[in-house]
N, C-alpha and C. Protein backbone atom coordinates (compact mmCIF):
# COMPACT_ATOMS: atom_id res chain seq x y z
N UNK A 1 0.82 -1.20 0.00
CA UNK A 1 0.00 0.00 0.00
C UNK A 1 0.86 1.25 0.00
N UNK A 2 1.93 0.95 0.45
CA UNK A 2 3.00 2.14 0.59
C UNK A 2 3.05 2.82 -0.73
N UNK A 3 3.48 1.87 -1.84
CA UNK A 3 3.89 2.16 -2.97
C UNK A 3 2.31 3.34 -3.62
N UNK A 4 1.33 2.57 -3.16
CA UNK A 4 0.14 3.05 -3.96
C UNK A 4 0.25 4.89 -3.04
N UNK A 5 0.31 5.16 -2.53
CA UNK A 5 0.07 6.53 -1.65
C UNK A 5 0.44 7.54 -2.23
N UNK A 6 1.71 7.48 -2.34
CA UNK A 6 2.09 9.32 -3.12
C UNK A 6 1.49 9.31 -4.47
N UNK A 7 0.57 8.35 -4.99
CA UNK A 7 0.17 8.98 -6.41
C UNK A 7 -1.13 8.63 -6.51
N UNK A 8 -1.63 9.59 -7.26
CA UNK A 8 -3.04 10.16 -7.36
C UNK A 8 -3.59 8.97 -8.50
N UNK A 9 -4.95 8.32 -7.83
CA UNK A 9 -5.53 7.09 -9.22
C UNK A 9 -6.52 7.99 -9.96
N UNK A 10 -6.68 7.22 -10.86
CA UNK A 10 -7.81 7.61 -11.70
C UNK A 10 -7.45 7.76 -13.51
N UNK A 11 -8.44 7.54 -14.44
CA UNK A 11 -8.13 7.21 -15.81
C UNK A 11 -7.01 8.51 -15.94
N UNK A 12 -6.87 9.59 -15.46
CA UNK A 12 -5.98 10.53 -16.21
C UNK A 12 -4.89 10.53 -15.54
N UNK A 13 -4.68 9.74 -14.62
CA UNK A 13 -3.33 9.81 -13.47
C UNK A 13 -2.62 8.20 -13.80
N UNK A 14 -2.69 7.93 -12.23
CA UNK A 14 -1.98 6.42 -12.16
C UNK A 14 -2.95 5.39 -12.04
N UNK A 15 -2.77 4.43 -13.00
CA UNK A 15 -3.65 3.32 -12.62
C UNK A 15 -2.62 1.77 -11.83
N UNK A 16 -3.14 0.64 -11.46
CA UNK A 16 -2.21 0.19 -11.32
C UNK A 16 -3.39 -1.74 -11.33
N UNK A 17 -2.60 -2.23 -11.73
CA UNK A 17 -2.79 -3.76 -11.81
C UNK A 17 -2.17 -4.38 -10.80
N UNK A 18 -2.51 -5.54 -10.41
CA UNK A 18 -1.57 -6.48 -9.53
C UNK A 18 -1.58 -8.17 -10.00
N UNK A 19 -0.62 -8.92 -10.56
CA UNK A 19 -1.04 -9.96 -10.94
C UNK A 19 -0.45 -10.32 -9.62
N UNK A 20 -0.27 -12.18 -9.07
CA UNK A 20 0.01 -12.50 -7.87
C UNK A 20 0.55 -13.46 -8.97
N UNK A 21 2.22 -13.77 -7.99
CA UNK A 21 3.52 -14.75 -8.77
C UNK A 21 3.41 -15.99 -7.11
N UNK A 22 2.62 -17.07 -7.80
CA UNK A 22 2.90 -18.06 -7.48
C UNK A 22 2.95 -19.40 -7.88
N UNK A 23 2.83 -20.34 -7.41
CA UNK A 23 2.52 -22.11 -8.27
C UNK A 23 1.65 -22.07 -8.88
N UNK A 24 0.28 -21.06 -8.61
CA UNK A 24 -0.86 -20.55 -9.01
C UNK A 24 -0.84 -19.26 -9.70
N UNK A 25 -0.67 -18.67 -10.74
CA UNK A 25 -0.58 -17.30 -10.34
C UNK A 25 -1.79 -16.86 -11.11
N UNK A 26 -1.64 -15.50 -10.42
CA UNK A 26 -3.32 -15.27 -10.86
C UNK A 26 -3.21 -13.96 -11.02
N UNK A 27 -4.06 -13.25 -11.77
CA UNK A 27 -4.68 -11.88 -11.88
C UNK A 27 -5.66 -11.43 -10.78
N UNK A 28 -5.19 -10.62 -10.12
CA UNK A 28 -5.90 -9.92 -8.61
C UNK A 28 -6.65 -8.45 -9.67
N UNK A 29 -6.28 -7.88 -10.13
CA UNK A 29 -7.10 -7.09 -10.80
C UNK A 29 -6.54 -6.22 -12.15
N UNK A 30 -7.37 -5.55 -12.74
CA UNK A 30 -6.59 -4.85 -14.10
C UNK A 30 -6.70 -3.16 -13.84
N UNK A 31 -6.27 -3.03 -14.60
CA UNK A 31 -5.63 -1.65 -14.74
C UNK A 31 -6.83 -0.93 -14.42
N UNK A 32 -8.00 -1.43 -15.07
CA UNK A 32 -9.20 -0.53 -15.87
C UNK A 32 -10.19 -0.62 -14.17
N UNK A 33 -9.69 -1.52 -13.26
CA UNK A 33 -10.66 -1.97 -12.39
C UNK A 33 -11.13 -1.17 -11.14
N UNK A 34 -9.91 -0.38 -10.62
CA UNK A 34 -9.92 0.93 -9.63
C UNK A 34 -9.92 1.80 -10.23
N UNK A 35 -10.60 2.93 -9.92
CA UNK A 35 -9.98 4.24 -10.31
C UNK A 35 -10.34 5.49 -9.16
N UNK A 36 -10.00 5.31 -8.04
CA UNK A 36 -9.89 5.90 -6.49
C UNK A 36 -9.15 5.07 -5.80
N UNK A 37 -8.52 5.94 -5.49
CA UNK A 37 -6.93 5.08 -4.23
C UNK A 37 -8.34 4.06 -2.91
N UNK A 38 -9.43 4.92 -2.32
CA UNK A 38 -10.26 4.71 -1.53
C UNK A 38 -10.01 2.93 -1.83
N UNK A 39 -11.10 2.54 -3.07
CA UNK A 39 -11.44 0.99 -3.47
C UNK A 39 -10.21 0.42 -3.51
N UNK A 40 -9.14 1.15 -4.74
CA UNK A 40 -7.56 0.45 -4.45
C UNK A 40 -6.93 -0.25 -3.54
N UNK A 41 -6.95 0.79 -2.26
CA UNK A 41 -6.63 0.82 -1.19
C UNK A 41 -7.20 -1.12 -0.40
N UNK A 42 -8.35 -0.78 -0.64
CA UNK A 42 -9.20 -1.52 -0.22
C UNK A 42 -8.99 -3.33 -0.78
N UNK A 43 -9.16 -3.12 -2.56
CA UNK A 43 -9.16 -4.41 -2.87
C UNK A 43 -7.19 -4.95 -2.54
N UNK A 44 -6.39 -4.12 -2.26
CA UNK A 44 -5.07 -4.46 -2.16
C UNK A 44 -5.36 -5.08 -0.66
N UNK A 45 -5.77 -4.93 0.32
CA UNK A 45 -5.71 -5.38 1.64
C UNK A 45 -6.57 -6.19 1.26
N UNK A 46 -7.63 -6.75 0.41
CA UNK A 46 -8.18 -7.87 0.25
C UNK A 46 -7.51 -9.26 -0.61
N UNK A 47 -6.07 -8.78 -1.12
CA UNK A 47 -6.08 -9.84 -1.50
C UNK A 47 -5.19 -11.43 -0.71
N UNK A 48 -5.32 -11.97 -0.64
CA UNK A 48 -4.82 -13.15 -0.25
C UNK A 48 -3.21 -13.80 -0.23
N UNK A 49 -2.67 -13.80 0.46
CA UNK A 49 -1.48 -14.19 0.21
C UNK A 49 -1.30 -16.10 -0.07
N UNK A 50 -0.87 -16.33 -1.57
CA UNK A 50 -0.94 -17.43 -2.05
C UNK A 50 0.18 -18.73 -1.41
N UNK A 51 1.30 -18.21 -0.68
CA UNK A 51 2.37 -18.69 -0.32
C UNK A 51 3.50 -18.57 -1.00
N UNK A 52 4.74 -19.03 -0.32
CA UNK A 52 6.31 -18.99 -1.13
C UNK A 52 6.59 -19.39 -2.24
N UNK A 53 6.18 -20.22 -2.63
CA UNK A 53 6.37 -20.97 -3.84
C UNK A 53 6.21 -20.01 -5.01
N UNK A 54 7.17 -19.72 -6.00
CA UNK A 54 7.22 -18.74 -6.92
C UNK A 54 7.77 -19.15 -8.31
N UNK A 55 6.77 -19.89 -9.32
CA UNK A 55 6.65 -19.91 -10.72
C UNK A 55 6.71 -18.65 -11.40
N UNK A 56 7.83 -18.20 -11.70
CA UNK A 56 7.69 -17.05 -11.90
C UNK A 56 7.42 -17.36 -13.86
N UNK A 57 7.67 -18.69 -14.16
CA UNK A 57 7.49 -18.80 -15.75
C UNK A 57 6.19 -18.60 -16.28
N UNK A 58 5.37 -19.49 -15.18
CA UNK A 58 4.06 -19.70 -15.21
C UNK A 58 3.60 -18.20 -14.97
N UNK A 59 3.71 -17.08 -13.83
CA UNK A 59 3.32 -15.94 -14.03
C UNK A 59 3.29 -15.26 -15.27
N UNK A 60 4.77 -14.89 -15.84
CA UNK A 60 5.02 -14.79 -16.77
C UNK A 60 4.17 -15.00 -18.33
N UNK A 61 3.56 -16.16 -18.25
CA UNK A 61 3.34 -16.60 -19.47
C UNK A 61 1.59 -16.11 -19.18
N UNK A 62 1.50 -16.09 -17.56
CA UNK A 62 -0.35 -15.24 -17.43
C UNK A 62 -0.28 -13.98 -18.04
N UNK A 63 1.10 -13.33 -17.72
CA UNK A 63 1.14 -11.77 -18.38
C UNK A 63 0.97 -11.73 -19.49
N UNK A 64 1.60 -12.49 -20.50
CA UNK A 64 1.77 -12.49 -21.61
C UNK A 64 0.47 -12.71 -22.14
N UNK A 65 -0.28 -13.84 -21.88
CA UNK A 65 -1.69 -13.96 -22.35
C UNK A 65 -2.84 -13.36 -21.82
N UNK A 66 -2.45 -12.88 -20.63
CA UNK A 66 -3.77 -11.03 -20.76
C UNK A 66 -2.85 -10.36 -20.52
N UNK A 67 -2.03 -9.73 -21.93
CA UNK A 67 -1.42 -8.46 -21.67
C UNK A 67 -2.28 -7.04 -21.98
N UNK A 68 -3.48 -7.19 -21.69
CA UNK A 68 -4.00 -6.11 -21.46
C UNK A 68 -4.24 -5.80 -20.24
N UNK A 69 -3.52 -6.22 -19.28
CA UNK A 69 -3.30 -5.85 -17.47
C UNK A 69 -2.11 -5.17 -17.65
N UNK A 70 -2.05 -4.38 -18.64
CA UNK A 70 -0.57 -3.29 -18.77
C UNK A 70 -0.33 -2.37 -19.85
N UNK A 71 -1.79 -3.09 -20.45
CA UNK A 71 -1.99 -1.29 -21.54
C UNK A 71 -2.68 -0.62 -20.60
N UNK A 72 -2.16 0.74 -21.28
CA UNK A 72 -2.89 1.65 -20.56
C UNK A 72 -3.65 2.40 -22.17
N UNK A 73 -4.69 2.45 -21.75
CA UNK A 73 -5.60 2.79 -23.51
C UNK A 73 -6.53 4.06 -22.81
C-alpha cells in the first residue's frame, strides 16, 4: 500500500494492476478496475497471500496472455 500513496488514481493519473507470482498465479485485478486510491486501497488489503512458492514462468506466461493488465488505452 506504501507504494500506492504518493500517487493520485484515476483514468488521467496512475492506474495500477496487480497480478500474484505463485505455483498458481493469478490476476488480482486490471488496470481498468480501480480508479480511487479509496477501493484500491481496499481491494489491495483484500487480497490473499498465495504462499512462497514462486513460478515465476508460469506468471510470466499469465502476463503475456492477458497483456491487457498493462496497456494503458
Amino acid at each position: 500500500m506504501f507504494l500506492v500513496n504518493p500517487f493520485e488514481i484515476g483514468w488521467d493519473y496512475t492506474r495500477v494492476a496487480v497480478l500474484q507470482y505463485s505455483d498458481d498465479p493469478r490476476i488480482e485485478f486490471y488496470l481498468k478496475d480501480y480508479q480511487d486510491k479509496t477501493t484500491l486501497l481496499n481491494a489491495i488489503d483484500a487480497i490473499t497471500y498465495k504462499g512462497i512458492i514462486i513460478y515465476i514462468y508460469r506468471a510470466r506466461t499469465l502476463e503475456i496472455k492477458n497483456y491487457d493488465v498493462y496497456l494503458i488505452i
